[in-house]
Each structure stands twice: as C-alpha cells, then as structure tokens.
C-alpha atoms as a PDB file:
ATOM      1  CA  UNK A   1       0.000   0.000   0.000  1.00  0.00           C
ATOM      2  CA  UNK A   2       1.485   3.732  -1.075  1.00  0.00           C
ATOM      3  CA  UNK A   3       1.873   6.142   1.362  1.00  0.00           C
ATOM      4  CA  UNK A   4       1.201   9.655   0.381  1.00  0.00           C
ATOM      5  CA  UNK A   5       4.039  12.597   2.212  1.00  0.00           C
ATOM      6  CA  UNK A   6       4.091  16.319   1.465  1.00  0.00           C
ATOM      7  CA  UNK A   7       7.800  16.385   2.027  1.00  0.00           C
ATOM      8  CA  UNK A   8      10.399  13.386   1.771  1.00  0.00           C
ATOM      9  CA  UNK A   9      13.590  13.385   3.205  1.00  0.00           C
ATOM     10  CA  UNK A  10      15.971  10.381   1.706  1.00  0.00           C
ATOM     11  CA  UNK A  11      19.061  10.538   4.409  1.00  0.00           C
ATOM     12  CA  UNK A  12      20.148  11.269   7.743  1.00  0.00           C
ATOM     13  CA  UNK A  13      23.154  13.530   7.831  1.00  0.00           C
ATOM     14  CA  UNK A  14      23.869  17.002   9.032  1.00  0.00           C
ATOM     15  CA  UNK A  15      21.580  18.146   5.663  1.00  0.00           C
ATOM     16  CA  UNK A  16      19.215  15.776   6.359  1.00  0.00           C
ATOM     17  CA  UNK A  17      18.672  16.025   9.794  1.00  0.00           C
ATOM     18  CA  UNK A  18      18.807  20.338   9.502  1.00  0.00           C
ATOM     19  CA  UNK A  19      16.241  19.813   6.629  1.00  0.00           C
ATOM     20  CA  UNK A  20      14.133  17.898   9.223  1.00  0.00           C
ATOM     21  CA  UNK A  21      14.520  20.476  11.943  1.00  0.00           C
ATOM     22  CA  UNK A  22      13.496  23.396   9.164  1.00  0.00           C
ATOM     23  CA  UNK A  23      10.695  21.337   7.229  1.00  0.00           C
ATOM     24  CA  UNK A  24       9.007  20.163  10.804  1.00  0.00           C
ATOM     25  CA  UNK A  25       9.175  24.078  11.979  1.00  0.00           C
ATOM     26  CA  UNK A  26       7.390  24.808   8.458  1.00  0.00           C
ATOM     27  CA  UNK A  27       4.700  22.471   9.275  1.00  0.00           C
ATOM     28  CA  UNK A  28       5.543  20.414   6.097  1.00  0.00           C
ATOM     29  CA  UNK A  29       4.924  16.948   8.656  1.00  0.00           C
ATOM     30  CA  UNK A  30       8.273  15.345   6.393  1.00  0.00           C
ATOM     31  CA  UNK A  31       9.255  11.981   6.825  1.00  0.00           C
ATOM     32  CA  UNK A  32      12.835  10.985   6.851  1.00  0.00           C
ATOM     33  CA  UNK A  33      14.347   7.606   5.893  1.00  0.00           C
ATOM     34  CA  UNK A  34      17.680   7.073   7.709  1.00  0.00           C
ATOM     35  CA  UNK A  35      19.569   4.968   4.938  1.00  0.00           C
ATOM     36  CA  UNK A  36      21.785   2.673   5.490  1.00  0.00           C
ATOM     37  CA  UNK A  37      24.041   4.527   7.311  1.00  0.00           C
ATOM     38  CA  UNK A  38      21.695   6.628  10.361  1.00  0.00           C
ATOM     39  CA  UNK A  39      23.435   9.958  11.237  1.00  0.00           C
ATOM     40  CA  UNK A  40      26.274   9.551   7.616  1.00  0.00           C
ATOM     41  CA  UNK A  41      29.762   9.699   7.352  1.00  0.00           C
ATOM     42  CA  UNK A  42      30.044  11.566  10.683  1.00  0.00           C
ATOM     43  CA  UNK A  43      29.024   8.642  12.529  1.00  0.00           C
ATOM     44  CA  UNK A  44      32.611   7.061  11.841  1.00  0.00           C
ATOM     45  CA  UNK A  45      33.663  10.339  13.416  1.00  0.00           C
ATOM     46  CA  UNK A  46      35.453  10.727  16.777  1.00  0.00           C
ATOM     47  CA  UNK A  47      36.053  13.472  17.764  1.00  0.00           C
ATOM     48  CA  UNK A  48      34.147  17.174  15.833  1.00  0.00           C
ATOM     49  CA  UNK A  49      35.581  20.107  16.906  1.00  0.00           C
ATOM     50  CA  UNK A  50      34.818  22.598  14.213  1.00  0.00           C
ATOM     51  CA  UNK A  51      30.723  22.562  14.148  1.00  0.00           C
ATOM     52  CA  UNK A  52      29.315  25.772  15.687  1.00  0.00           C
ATOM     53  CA  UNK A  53      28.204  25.755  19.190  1.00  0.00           C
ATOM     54  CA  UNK A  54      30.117  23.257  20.717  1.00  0.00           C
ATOM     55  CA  UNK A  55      33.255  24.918  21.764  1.00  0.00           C
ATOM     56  CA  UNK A  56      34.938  21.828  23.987  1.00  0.00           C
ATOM     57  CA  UNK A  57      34.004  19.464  20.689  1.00  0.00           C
ATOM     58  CA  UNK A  58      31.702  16.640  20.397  1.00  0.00           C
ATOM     59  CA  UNK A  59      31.952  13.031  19.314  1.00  0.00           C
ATOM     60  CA  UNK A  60      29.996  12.656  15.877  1.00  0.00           C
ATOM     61  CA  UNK A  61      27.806  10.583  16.626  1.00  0.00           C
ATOM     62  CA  UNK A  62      26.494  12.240  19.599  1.00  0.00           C
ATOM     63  CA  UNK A  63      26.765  15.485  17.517  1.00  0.00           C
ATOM     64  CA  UNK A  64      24.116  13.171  14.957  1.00  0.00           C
ATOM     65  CA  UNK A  65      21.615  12.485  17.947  1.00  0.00           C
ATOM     66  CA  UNK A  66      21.674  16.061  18.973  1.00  0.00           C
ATOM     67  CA  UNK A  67      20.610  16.655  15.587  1.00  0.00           C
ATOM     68  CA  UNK A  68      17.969  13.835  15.141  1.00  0.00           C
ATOM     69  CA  UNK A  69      16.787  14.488  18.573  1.00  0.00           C
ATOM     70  CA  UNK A  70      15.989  18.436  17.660  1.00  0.00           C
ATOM     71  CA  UNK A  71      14.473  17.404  14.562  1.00  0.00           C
ATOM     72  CA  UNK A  72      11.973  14.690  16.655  1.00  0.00           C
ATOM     73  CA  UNK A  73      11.174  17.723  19.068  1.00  0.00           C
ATOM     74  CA  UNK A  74       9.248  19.778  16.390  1.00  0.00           C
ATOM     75  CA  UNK A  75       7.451  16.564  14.806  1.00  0.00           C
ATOM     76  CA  UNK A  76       9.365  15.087  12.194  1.00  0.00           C
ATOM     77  CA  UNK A  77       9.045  11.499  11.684  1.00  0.00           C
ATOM     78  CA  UNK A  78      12.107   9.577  11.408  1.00  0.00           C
ATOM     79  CA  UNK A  79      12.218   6.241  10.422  1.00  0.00           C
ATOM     80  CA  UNK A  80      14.726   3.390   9.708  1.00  0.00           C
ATOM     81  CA  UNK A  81      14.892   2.048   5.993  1.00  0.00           C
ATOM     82  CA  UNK A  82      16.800   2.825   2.919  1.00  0.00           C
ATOM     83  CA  UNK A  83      15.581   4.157  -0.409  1.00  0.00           C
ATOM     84  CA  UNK A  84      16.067   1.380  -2.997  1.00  0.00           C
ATOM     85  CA  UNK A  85      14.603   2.976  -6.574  1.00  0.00           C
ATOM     86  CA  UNK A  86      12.722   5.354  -7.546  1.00  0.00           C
ATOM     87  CA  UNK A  87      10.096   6.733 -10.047  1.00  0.00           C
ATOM     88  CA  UNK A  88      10.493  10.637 -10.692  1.00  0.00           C
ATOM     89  CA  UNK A  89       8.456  10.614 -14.108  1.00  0.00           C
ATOM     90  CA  UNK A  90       5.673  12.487 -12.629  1.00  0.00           C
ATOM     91  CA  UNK A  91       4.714  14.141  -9.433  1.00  0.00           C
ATOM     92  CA  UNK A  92       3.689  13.064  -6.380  1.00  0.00           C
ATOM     93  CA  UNK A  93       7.189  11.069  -7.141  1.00  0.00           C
ATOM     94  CA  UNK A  94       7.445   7.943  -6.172  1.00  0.00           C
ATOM     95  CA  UNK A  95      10.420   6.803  -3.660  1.00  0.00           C
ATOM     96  CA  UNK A  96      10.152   2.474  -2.834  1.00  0.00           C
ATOM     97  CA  UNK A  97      11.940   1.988   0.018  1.00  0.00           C
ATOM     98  CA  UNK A  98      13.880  -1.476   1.032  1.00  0.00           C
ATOM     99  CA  UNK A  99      12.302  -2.562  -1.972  1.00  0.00           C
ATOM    100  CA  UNK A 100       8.525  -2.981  -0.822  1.00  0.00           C
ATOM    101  CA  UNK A 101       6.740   0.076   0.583  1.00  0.00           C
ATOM    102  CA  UNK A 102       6.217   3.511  -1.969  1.00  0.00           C
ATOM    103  CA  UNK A 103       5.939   6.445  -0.938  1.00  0.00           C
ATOM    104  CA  UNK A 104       4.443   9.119  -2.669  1.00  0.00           C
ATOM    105  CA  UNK A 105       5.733  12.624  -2.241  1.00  0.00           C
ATOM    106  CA  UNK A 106       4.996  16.109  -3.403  1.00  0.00           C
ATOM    107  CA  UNK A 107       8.864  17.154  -2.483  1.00  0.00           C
ATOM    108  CA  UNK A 108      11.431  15.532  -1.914  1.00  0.00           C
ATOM    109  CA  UNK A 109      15.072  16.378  -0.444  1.00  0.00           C
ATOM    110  CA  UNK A 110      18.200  14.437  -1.389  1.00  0.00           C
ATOM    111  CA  UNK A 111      20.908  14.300   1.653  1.00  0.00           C
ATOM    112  CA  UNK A 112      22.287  10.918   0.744  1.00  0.00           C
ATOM    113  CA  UNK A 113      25.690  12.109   0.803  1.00  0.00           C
ATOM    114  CA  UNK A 114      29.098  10.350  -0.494  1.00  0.00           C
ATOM    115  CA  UNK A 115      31.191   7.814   0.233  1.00  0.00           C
ATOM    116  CA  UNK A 116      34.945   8.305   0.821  1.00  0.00           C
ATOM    117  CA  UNK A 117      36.785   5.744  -1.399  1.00  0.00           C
ATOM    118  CA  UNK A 118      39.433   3.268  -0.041  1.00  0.00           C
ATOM    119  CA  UNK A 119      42.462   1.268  -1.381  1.00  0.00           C
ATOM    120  CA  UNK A 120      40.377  -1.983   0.463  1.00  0.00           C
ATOM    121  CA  UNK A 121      43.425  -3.090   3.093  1.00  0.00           C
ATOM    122  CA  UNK A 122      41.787  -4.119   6.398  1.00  0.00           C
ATOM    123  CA  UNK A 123      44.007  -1.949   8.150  1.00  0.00           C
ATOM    124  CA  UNK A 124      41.806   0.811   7.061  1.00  0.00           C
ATOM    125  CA  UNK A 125      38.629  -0.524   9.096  1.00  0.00           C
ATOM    126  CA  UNK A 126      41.176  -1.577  12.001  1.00  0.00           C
ATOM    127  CA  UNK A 127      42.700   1.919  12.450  1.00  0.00           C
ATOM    128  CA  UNK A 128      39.879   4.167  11.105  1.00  0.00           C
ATOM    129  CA  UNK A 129      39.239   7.056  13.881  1.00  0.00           C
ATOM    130  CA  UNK A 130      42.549   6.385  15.710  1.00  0.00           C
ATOM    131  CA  UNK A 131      44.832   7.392  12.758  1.00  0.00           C
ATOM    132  CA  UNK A 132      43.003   6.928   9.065  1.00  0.00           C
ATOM    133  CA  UNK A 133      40.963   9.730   7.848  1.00  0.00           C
ATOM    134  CA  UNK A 134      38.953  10.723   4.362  1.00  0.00           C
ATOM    135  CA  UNK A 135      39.180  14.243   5.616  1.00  0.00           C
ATOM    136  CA  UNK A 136      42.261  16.295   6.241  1.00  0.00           C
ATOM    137  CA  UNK A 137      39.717  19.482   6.862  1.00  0.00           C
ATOM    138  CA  UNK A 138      37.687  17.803   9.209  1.00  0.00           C
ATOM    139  CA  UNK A 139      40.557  15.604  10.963  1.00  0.00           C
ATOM    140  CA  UNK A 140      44.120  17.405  10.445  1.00  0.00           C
ATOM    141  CA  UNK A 141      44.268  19.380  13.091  1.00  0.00           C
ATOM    142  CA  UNK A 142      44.258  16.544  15.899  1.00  0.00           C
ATOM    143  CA  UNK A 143      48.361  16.043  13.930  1.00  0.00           C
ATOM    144  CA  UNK A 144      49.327  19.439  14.438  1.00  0.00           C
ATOM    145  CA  UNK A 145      53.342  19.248  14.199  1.00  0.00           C
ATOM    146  CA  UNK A 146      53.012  15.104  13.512  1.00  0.00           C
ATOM    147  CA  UNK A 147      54.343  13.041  10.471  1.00  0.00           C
ATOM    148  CA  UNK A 148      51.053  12.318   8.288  1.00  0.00           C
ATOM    149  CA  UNK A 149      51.285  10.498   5.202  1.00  0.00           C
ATOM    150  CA  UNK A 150      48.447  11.265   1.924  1.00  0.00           C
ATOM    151  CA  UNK A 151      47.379   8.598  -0.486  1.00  0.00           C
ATOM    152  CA  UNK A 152      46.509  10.035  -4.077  1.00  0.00           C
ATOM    153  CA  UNK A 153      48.221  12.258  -7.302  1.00  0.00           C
ATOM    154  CA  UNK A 154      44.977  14.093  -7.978  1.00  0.00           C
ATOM    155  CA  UNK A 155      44.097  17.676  -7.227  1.00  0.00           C
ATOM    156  CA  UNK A 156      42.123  16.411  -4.028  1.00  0.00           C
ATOM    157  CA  UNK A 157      45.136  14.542  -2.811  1.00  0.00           C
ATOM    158  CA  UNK A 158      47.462  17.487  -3.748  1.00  0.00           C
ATOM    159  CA  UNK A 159      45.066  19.940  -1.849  1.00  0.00           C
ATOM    160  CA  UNK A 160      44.582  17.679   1.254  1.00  0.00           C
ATOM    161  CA  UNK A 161      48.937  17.090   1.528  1.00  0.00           C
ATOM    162  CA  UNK A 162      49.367  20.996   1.307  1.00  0.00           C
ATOM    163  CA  UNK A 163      46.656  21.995   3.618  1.00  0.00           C
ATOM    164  CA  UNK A 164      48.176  19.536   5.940  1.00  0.00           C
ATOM    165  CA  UNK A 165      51.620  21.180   5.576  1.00  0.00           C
ATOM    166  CA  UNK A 166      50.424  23.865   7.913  1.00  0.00           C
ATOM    167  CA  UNK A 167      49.757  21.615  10.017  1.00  0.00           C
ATOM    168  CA  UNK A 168      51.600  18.607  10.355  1.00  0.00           C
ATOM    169  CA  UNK A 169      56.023  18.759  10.991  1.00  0.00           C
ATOM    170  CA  UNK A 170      55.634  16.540   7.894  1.00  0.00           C
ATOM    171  CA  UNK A 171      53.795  15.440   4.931  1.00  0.00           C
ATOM    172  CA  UNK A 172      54.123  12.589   2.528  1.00  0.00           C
ATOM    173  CA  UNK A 173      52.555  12.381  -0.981  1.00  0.00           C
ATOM    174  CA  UNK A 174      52.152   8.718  -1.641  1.00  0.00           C
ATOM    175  CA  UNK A 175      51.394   8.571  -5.258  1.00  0.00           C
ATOM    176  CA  UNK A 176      50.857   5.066  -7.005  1.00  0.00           C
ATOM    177  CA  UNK A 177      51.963   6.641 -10.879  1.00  0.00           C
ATOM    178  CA  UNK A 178      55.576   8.086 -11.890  1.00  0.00           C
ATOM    179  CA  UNK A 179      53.968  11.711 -11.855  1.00  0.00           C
ATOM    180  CA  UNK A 180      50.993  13.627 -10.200  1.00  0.00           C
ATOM    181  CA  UNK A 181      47.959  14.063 -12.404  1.00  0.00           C
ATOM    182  CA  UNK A 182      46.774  17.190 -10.577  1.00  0.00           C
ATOM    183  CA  UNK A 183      46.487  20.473 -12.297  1.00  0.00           C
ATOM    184  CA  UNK A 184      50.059  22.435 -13.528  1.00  0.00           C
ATOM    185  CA  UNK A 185      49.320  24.973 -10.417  1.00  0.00           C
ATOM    186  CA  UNK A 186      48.224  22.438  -7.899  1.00  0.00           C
ATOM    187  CA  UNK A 187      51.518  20.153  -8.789  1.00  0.00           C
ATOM    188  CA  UNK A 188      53.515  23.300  -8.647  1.00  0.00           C
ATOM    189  CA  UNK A 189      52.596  23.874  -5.215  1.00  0.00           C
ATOM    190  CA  UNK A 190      53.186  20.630  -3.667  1.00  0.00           C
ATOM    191  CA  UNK A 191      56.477  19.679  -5.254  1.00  0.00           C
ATOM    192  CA  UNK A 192      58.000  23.413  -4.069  1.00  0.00           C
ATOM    193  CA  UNK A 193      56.565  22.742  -0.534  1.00  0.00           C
ATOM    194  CA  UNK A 194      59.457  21.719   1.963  1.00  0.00           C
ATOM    195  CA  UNK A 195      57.608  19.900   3.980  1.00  0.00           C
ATOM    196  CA  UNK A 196      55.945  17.661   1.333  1.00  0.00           C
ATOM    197  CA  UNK A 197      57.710  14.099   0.336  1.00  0.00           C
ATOM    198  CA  UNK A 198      56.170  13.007  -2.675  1.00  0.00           C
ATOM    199  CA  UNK A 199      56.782   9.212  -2.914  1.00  0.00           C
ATOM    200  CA  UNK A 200      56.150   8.149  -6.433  1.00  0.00           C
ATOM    201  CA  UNK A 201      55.551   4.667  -7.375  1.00  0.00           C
ATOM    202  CA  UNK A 202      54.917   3.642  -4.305  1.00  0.00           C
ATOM    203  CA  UNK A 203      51.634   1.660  -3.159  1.00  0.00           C
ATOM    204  CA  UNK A 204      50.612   1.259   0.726  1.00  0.00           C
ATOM    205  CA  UNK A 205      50.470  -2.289   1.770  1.00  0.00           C
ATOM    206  CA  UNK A 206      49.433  -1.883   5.374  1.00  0.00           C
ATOM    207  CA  UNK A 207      49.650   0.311   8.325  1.00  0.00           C
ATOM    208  CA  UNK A 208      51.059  -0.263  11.602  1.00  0.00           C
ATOM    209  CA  UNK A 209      50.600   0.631  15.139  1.00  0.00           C
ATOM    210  CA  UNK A 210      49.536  -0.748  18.655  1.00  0.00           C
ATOM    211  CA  UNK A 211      45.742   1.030  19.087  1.00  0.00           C
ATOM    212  CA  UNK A 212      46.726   3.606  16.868  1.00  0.00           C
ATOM    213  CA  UNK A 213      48.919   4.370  13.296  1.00  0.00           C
ATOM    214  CA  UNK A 214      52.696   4.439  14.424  1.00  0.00           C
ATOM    215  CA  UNK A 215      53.468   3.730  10.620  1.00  0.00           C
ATOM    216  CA  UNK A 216      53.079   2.551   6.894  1.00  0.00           C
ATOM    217  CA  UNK A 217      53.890  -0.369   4.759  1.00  0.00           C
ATOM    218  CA  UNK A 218      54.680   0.466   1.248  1.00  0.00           C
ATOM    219  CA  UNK A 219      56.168  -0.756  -1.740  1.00  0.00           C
ATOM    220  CA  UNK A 220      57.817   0.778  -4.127  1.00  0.00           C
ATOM    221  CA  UNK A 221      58.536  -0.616  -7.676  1.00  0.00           C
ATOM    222  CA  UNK A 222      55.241  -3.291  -7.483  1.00  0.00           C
ATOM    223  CA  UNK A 223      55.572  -5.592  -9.919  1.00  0.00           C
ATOM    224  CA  UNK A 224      59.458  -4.686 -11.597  1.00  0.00           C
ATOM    225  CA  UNK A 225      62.738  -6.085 -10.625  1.00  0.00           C
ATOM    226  CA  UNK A 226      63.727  -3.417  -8.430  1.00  0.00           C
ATOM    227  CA  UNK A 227      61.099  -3.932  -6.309  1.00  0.00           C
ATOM    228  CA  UNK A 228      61.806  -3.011  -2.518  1.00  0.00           C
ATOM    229  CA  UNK A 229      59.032  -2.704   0.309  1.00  0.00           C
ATOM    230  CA  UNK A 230      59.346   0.573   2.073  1.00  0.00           C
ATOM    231  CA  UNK A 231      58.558   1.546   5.983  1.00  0.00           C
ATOM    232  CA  UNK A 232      57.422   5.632   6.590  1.00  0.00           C
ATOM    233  CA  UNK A 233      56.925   6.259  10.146  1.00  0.00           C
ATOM    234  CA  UNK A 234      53.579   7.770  10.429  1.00  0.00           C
ATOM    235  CA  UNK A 235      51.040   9.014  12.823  1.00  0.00           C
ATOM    236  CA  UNK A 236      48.319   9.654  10.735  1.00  0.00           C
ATOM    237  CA  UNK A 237      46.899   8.230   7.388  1.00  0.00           C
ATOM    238  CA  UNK A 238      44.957  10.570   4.764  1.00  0.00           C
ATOM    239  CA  UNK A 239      42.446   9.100   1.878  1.00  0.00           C
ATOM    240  CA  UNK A 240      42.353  11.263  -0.813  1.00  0.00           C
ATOM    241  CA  UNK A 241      41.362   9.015  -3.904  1.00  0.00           C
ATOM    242  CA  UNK A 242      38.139  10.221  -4.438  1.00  0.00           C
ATOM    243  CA  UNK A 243      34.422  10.333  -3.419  1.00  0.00           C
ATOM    244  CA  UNK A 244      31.291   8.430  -4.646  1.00  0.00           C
ATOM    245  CA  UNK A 245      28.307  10.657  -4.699  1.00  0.00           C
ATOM    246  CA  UNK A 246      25.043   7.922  -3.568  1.00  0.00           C
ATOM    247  CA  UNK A 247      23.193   9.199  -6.488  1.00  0.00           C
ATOM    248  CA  UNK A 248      22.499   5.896  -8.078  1.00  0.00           C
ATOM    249  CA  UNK A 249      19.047   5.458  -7.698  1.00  0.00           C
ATOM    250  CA  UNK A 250      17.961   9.125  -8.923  1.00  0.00           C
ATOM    251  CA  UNK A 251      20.541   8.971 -12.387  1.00  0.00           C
ATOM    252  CA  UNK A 252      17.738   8.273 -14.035  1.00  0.00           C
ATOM    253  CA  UNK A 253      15.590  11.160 -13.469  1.00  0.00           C
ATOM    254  CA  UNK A 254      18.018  13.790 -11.861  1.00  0.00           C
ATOM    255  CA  UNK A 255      21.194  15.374 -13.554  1.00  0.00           C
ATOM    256  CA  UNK A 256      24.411  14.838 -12.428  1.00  0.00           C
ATOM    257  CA  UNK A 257      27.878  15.593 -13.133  1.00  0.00           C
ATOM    258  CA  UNK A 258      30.173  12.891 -14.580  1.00  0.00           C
ATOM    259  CA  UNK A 259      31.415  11.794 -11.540  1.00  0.00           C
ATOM    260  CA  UNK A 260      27.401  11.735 -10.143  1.00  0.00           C
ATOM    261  CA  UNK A 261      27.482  14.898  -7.637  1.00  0.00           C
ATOM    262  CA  UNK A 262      23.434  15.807  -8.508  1.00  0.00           C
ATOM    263  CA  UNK A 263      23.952  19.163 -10.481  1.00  0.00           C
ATOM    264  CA  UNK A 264      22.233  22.182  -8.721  1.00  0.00           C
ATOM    265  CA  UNK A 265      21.817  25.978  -9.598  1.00  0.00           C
ATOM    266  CA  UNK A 266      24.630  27.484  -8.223  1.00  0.00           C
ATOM    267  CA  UNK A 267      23.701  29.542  -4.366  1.00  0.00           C
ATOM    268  CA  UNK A 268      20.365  26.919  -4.259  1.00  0.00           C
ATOM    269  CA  UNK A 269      19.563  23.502  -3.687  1.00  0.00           C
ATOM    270  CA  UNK A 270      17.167  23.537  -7.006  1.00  0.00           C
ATOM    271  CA  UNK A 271      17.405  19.924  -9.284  1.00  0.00           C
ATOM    272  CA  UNK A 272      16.451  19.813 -12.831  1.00  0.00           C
ATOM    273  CA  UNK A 273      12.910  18.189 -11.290  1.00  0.00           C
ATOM    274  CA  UNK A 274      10.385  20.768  -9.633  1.00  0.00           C
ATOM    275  CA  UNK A 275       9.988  20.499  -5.706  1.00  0.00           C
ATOM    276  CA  UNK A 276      13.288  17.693  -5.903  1.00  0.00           C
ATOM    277  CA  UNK A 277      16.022  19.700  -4.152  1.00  0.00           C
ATOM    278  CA  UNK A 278      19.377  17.997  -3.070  1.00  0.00           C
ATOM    279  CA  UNK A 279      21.571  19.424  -0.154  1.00  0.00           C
ATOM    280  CA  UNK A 280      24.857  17.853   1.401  1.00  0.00           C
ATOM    281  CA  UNK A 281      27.580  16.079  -0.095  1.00  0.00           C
ATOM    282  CA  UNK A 282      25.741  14.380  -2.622  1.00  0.00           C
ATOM    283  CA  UNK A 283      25.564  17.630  -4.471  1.00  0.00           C
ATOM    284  CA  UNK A 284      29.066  19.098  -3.087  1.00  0.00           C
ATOM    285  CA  UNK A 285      31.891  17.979  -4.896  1.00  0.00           C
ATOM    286  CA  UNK A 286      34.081  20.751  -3.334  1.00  0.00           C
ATOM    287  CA  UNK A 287      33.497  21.451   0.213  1.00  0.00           C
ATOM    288  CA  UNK A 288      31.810  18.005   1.633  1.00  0.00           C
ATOM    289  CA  UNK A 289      31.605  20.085   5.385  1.00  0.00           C
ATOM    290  CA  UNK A 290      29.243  19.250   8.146  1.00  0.00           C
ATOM    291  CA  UNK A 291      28.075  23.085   8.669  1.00  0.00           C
ATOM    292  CA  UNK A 292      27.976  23.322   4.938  1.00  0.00           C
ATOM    293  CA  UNK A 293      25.877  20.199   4.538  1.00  0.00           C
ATOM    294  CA  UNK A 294      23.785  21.468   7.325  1.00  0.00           C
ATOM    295  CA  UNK A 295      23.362  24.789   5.624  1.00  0.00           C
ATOM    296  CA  UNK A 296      22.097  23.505   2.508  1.00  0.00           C
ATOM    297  CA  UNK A 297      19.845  21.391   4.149  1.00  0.00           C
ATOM    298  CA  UNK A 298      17.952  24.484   5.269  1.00  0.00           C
ATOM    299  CA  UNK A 299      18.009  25.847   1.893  1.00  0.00           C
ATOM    300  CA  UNK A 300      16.161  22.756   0.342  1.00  0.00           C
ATOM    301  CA  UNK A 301      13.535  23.073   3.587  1.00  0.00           C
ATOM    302  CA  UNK A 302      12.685  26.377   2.846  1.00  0.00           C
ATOM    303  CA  UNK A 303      12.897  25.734  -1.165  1.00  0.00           C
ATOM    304  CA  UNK A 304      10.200  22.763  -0.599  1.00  0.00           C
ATOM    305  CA  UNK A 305       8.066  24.845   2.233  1.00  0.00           C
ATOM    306  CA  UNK A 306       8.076  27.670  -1.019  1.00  0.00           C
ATOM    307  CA  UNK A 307       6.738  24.975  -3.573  1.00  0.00           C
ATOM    308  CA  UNK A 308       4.554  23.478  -1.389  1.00  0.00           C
ATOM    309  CA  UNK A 309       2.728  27.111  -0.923  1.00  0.00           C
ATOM    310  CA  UNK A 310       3.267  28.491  -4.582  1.00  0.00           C
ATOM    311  CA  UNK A 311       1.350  25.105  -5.626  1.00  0.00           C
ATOM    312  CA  UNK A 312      -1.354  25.546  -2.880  1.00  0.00           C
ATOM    313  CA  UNK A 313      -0.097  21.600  -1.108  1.00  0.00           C
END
C-alpha cells in the first residue's frame, strides 16, 4: 500500500537532519528515511571540533543524535529504511523503500551524501578514527606538528597534503603513478613545498601501530625487478582518492555531473525536477563540510516549504 508525504527526506546527515529540523518548523509533517548509514559519514567520526556551538568538541555521533533528537522535538518522523529505486516521471514522485513500501511525495530532499573511497586493506577498518581519515579538513588538526602520510596524485590529494603542511612537521605524498595528475598549479605547489615528500611509485600495503597508526607499509617498484618494500613512520593516514556521490538510484531522473554529484543551480539547492532539491555532499563535490551540509539542508527546507505554498499543497 502507497503512502502519500508532502515532504520526503531520503538521508540522515547534518543536511538531512537540519532539513528535518526546518521542514518540521514549516509544518511540512516530512518523513525521513535514515539509509543505510543513520546519522552519515560523521558517525565514523570521533572526535568534531569545528561545528558551531560546541566549543569543547563533540563526538559525531552524539553530535548526529543532537541533531535527530531536535528534529523529533518539532514533529518530524524519522524512520529506519533505505531508499532502494525510484520513479520521478511524474509528481507526487514515487520513492520504494527497502524494496517494498512507496511512498508518494509532493517534495522531496536528497541528503544521501558520499562515500569516501578506499584502497580496500583491512588496516583501514582496524585503524579508522585512531589514525586513518577521508578528511584532512575535518581531521588534520588533531596532527598538528606530527608526520602524516596522503594517499593520491589528484588535485584532491594534492590539496589535502598541502593543507596539511600547515599543520603537520611533515607530509608525505604517496602517489601510485611516476607523476601527479593534478592540475600544472596544484603540482607546482606541492612539489616546491618543503615539507611535502612526494613518494612516487609507491603503493601502501598496510599500516602499523599498537591502538593507533605508528606507521606505513609500502612498496615501491610493485611488480618490476627493483622492487623493494618501504617503511614511513607515520602518525596519521589521509584518503584522498576520491568520493562516490550515492546518487544511483535518482541517475535516471536527476542530472548529475560525470562523476554523479546531482547538479544544482549554483547559491540553491534547485534539481532539474520541480519540488526535488538535493543538499549535502551528494551535491558538493568541493566542500563536503558538516556546517555546509547542514546549511544547505535548510536551503532545500525552505525551497520545498516555497513549492509546497506556490502550488497551494
């Protein structure tokens, strides 16, 4: 049996949880789906110490239930499930969730957020909030004047080792390829940094540490005769190969970019789709913040609240 919503909101980050808080305040009675990750990325978060109003820092996932809890407070109705497909032909759209109930919504916000890519080595699930990080923004400062090491050649990688360098005593550039494929400027600026190693040709095969990274396993050469495995001391480990944007299920209906960030008007949280707005880092290739996240979730609130009354719903 279809249910019919005024507002859907499809995940449970800081956007989706803000979107909540603004949409319930509006009176829009939205009902969130949690995905399969309740509260995002944060969630695999220790320690948040840059999100307004919490000046001694908060864990992220208590930072999540603060959120989910103020959102509750004014009505909204937040459930656990996961959006499987859906059918945006026509409105009300239609959003099937873990493949058997439909709901039918007037608007619908996107905060389904991305997913940090990995190289796939255990050690990245054994060490991950006590030394390997996706985020040198949200993370670096906790290595303030400590050895990190960066994996990636791209612009993202080249960005995350030099914003580090003001950081950290020292930063290596681990770089599977003979030469960075970041842009002219971006490779400019890394190799001329001083406290930048770029190791090319080298691949990580493991981290080390008792509780925590104390150091890397790398090899350099994989594959040739002058092969030779490599040990970096270490005391924290940055991801910087890339984000997937959970846009899957909406491709069909929703533009995206070629890597599938849902394309937006610039300033607004507006989709190619009337009353479909997206907000967080499914649609934020460049910041991928938890106040910025947050912010945009309010946008798409108030965008859908402004539908809603221009089409008399």
């Amino acid at each position: 049996m279809n249910e019919k919503v005024r507002c859907l909101i499809i995940g449970s980050g800081p956007a989706g949880f803000t979107a909540a808080i603004y949409a319930s305040r509006a009176n829009l009675s939205p009902v969130l789906y949690e995905g399969m990750e309740p509260g995002g990325q944060l969630t695999t978060t220790t320690e948040v110490e840059n999100f307004p109003g919490y000046p001694t820092g908060i864990t992220g996932p208590e930072l999540m239930e603060d959120l989910k809890k103020q959102a509750q407070r004014f009505g909204a109705d937040i459930r656990f499930g996961a959006a499987t497909s859906t059918d945006l032909s026509s409105s009300p759209y239609k959003v099937t969730i873990d493949g058997e109930k439909v709901i039918e919504a007037e608007t619908i916000i996107i905060s389904t957020g991305a997913t940090a890519k990995y190289l796939g080595l255990p050690d990245e699930q054994k060490y991950a909030g006590s030394g390997v990080s996706a985020c040198a923004t949200c993370d670096g400062f906790f290595y303030r004047k400590m050895v990190v090491a960066v994996v990636g050649g791209g612009d993202t990688a080249c960005e995350e080792a030099s914003y580090l360098s003001g950081l950290a005593s020292k930063v290596y550039l681990i770089v599977r390829k003979n030469a960075l494929r970041a842009s002219k400027i971006m490779q400019e600026r890394v190799l001329k940094n001083p406290k930048i190693e770029v190791l090319f040709e080298h691949e990580t095969l493991g981290l080390t540490g008792e509780g925590v990274v104390q150091g890397a396993n790398l090899v350099k050469h994989k594959g040739q005769a002058d092969e030779k495995q490599v040990h970096i001391d270490i005391d924290g480990f940055f991801l910087a190969i890339g984000h997937t944007p959970n846009s899957k299920i909406f491709k069909p209906w929703i533009e995206t970019d070629e890597v599938g960030y849902i394309k937006t008007i610039p300033g607004k949280p507006l989709t190619n789709l009337p009353g479909i707005f997206a907000s967080g880092d499914v649609a934020d290739p460049h910041y991928r913040q938890a106040i910025t996240a947050a912010g945009t979730g309010c946008q798409a609130a108030i965008e859908a609240e402004r539908y809603l009354s221009e089409k008399g719903l």
